[in-house]
N, C-alpha and C. Protein backbone atom coordinates (compact mmCIF):
# COMPACT_ATOMS: atom_id res chain seq x y z
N UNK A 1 15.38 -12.55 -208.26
CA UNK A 1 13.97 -12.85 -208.36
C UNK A 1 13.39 -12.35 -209.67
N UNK A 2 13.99 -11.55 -210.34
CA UNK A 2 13.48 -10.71 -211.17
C UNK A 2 13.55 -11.96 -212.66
N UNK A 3 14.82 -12.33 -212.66
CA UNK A 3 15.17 -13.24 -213.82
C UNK A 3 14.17 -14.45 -213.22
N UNK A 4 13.57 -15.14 -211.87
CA UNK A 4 12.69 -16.10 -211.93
C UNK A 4 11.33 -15.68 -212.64
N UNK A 5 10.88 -14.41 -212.26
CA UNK A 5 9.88 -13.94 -212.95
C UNK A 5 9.52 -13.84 -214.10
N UNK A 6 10.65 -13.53 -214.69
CA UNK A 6 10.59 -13.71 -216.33
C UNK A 6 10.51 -14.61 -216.90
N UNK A 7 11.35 -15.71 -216.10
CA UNK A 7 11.57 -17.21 -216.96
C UNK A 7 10.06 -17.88 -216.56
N UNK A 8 9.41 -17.50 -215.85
CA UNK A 8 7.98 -17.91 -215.74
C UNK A 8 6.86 -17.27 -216.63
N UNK A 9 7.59 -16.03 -217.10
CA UNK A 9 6.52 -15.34 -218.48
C UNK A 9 6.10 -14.54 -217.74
N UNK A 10 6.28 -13.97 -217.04
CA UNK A 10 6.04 -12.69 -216.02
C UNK A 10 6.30 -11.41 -216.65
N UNK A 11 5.59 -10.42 -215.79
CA UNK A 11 6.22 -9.04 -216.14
C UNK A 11 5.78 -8.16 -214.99
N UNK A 12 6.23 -7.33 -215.18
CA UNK A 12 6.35 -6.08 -213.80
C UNK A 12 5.64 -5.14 -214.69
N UNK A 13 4.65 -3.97 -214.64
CA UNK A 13 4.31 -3.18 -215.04
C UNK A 13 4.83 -1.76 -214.03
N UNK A 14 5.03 -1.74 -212.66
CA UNK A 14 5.04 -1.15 -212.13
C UNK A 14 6.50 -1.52 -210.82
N UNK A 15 7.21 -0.50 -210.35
CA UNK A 15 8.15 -0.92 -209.97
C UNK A 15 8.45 -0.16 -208.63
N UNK A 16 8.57 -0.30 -207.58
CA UNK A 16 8.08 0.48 -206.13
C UNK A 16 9.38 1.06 -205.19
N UNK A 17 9.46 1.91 -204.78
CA UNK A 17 10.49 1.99 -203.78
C UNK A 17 9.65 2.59 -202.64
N UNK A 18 9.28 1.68 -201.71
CA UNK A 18 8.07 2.75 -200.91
C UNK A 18 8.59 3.40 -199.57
N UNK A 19 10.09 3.02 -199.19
CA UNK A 19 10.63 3.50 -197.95
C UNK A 19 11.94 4.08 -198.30
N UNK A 20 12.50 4.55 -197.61
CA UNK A 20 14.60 4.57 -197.70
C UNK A 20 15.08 3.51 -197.15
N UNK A 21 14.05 2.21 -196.99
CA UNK A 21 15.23 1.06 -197.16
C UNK A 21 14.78 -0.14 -198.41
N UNK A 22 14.07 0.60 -199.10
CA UNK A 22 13.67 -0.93 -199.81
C UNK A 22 13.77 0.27 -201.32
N UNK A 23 14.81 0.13 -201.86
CA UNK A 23 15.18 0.50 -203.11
C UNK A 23 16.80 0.24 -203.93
N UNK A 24 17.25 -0.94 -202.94
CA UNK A 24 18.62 -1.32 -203.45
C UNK A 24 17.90 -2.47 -204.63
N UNK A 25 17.59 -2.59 -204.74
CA UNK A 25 17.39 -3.55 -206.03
C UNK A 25 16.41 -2.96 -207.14
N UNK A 26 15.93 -1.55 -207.12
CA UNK A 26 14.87 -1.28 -208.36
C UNK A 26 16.13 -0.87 -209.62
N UNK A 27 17.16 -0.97 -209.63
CA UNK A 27 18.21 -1.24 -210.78
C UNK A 27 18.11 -2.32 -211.67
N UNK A 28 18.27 -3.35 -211.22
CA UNK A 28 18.13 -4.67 -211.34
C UNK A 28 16.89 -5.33 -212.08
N UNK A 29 16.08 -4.39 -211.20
CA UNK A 29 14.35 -5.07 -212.15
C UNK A 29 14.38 -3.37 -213.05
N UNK A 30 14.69 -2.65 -212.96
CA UNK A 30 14.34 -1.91 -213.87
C UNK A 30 15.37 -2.48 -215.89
N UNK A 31 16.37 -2.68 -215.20
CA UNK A 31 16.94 -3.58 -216.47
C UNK A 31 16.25 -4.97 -216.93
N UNK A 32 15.83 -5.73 -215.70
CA UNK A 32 15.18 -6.89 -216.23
C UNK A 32 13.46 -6.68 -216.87
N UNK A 33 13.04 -5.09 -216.45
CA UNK A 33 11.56 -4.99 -217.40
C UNK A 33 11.64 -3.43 -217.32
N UNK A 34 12.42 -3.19 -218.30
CA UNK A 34 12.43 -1.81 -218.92
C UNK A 34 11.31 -0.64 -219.34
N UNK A 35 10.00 -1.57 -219.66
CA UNK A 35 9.18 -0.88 -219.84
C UNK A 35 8.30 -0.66 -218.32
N UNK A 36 8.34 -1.20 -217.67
CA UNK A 36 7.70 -0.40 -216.26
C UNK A 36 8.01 0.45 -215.88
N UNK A 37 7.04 1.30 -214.90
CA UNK A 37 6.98 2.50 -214.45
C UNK A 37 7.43 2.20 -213.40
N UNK A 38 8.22 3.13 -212.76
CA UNK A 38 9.09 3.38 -211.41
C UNK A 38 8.63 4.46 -210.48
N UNK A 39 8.25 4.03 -209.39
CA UNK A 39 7.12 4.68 -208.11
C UNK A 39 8.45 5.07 -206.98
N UNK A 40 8.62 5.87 -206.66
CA UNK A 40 9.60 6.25 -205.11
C UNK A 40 8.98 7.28 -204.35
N UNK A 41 9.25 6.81 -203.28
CA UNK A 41 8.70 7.75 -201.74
C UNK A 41 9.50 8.81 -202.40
N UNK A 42 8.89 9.90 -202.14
CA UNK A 42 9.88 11.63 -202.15
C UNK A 42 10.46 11.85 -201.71
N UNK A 43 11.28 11.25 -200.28
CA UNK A 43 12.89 11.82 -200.23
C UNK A 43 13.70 10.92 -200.46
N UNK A 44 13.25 9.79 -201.39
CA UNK A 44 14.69 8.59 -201.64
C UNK A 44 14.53 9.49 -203.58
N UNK A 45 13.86 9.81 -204.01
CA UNK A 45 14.03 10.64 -205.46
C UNK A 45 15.11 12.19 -204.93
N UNK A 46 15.44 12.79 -203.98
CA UNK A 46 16.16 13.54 -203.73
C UNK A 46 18.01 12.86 -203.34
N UNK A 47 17.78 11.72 -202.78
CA UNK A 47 18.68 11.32 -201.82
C UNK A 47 19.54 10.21 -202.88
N UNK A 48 19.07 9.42 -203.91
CA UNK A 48 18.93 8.33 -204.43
C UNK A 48 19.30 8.80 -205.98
N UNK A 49 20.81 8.99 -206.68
CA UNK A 49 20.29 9.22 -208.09
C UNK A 49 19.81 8.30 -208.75
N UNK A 50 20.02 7.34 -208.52
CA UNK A 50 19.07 5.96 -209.62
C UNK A 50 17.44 6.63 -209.36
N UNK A 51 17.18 7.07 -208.40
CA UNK A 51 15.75 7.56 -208.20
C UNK A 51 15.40 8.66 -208.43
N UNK A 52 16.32 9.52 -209.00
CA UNK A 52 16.36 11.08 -209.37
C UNK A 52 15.01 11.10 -210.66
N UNK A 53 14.72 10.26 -211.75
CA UNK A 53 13.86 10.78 -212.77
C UNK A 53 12.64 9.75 -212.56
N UNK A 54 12.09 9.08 -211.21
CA UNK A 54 11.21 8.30 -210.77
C UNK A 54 9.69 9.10 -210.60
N UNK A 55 8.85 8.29 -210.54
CA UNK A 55 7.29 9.09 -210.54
C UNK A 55 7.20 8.74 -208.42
N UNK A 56 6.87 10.29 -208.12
CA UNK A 56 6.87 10.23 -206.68
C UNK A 56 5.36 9.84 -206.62
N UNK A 57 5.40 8.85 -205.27
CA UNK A 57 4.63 8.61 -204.63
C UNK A 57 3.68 9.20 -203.70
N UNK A 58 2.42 9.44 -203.84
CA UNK A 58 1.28 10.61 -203.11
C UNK A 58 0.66 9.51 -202.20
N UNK A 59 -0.40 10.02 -201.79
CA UNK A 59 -1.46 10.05 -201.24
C UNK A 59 -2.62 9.19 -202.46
N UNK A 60 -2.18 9.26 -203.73
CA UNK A 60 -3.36 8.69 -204.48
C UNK A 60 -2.25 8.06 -205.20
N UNK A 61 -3.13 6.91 -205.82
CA UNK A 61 -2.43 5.88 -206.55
C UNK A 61 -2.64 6.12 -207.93
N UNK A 62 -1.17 5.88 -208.84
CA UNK A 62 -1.10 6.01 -210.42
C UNK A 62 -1.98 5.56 -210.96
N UNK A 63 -2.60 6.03 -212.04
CA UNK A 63 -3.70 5.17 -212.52
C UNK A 63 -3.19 3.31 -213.11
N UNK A 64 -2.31 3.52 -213.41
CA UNK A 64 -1.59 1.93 -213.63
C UNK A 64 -1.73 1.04 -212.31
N UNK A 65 -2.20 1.27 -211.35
CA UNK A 65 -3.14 0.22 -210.33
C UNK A 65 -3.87 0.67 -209.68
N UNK A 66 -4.63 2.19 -209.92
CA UNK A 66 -5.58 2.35 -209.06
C UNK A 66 -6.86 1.27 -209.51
N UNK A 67 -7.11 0.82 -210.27
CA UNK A 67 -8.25 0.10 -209.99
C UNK A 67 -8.33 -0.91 -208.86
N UNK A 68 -6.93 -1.58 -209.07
CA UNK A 68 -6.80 -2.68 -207.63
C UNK A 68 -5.90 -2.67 -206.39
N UNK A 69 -5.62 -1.34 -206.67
CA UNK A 69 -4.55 -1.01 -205.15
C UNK A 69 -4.88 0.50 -204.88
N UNK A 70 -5.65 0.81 -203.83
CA UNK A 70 -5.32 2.33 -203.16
C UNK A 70 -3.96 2.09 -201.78
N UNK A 71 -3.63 3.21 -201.74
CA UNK A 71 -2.17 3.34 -201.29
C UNK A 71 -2.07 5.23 -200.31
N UNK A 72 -1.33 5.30 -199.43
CA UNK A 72 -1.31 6.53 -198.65
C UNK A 72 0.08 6.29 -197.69
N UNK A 73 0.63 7.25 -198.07
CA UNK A 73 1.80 7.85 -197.05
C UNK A 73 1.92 7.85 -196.40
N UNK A 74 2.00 7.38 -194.96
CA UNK A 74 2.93 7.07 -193.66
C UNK A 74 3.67 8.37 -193.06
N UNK A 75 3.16 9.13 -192.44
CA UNK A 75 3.77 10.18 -192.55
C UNK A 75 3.95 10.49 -191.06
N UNK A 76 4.49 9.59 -190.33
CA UNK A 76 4.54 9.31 -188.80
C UNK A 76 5.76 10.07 -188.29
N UNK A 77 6.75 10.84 -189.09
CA UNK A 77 7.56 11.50 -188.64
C UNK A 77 8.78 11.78 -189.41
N UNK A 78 9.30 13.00 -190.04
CA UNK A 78 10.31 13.07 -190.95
C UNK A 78 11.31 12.13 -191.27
N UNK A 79 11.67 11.35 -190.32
CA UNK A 79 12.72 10.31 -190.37
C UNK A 79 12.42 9.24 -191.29
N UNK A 80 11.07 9.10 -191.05
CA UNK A 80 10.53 7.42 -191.97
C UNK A 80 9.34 7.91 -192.36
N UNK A 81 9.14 8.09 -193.77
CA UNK A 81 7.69 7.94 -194.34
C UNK A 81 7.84 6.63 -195.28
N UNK A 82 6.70 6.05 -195.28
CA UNK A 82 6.58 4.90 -195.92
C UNK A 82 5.14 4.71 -196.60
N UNK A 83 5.32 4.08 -198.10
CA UNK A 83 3.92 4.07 -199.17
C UNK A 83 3.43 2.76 -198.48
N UNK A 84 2.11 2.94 -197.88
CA UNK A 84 1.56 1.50 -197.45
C UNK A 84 0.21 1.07 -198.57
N UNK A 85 0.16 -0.33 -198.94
CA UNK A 85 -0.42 -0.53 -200.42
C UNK A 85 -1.81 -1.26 -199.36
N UNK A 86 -3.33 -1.01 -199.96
CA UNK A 86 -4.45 -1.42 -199.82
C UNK A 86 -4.70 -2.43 -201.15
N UNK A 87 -4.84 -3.84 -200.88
CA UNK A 87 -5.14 -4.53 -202.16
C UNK A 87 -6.76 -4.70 -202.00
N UNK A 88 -7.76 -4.07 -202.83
CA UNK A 88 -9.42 -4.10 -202.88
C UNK A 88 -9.45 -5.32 -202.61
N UNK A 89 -9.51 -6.22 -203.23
CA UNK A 89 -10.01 -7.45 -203.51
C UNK A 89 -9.60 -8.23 -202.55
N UNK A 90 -8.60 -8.49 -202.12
CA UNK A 90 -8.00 -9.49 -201.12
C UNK A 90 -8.66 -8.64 -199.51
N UNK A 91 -8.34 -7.18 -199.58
CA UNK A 91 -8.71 -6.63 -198.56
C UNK A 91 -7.60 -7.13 -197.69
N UNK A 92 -6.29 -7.11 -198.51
CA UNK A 92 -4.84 -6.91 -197.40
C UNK A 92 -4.07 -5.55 -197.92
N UNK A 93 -3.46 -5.40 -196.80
CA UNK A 93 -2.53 -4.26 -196.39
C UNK A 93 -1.43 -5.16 -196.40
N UNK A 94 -0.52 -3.58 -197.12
CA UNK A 94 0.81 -4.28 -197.97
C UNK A 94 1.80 -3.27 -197.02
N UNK A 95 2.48 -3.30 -196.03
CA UNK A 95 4.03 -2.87 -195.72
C UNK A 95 4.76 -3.24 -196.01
N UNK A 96 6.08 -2.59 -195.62
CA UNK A 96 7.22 -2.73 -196.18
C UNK A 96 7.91 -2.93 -194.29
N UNK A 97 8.38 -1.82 -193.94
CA UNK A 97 9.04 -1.64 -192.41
C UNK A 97 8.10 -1.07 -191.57
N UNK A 98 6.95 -0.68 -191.68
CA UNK A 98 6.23 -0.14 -191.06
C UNK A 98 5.62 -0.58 -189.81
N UNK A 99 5.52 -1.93 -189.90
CA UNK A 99 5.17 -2.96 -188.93
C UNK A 99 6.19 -2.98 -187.81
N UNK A 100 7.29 -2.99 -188.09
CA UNK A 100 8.42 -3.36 -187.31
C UNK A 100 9.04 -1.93 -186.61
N UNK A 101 8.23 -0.57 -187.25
CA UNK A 101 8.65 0.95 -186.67
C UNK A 101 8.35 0.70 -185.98
């Protein structure tokens, strides 16, 4: 998906791993847009060396989309925390597995 994106003139500024199951592919787009910033939940940056030098994910959103995304931690039980994304404008909520916990 990453190479469709591009060939459309696309770019990624920002690059997400918001659970411990959705980070097998931030390799892939991190080679296909090198200059984005890389976001990971805090125990896939412990667990994960591709995710070892990543910007952890809080409670508040990077300034590189806080204007149009607030975002908060999932913190429903050591096993699964998950970054769930608020888009202002659309006024949708963005999961990943959270729905399906």
């Amino acid at each position: 998906f990453s190479g469709f994106l591009a060939e459309l003139g696309g770019s990624a500024a920002a690059l997400i791993a918001p659970n411990k199951y959705h980070y097998m592919f931030i390799e892939p787009w991190r080679t296909a847009f090198p200059g984005a910033q890389v976001f990971a939940e805090e125990h896939l940056t412990r667990k994960q060396p591709c995710l070892a030098n990543v910007q952890i994910l809080t409670d508040s959103p990077p300034s590189i989309y806080a204007q149009d995304i607030d975002q908060v931690i999932f913190r429903g039980n050591n096993l699964f925390l998950e970054a769930v994304f608020f888009h202002k404008a659309s006024g949708w909520l963005i999961f990943t597995d959270l729905m399906t916990n």
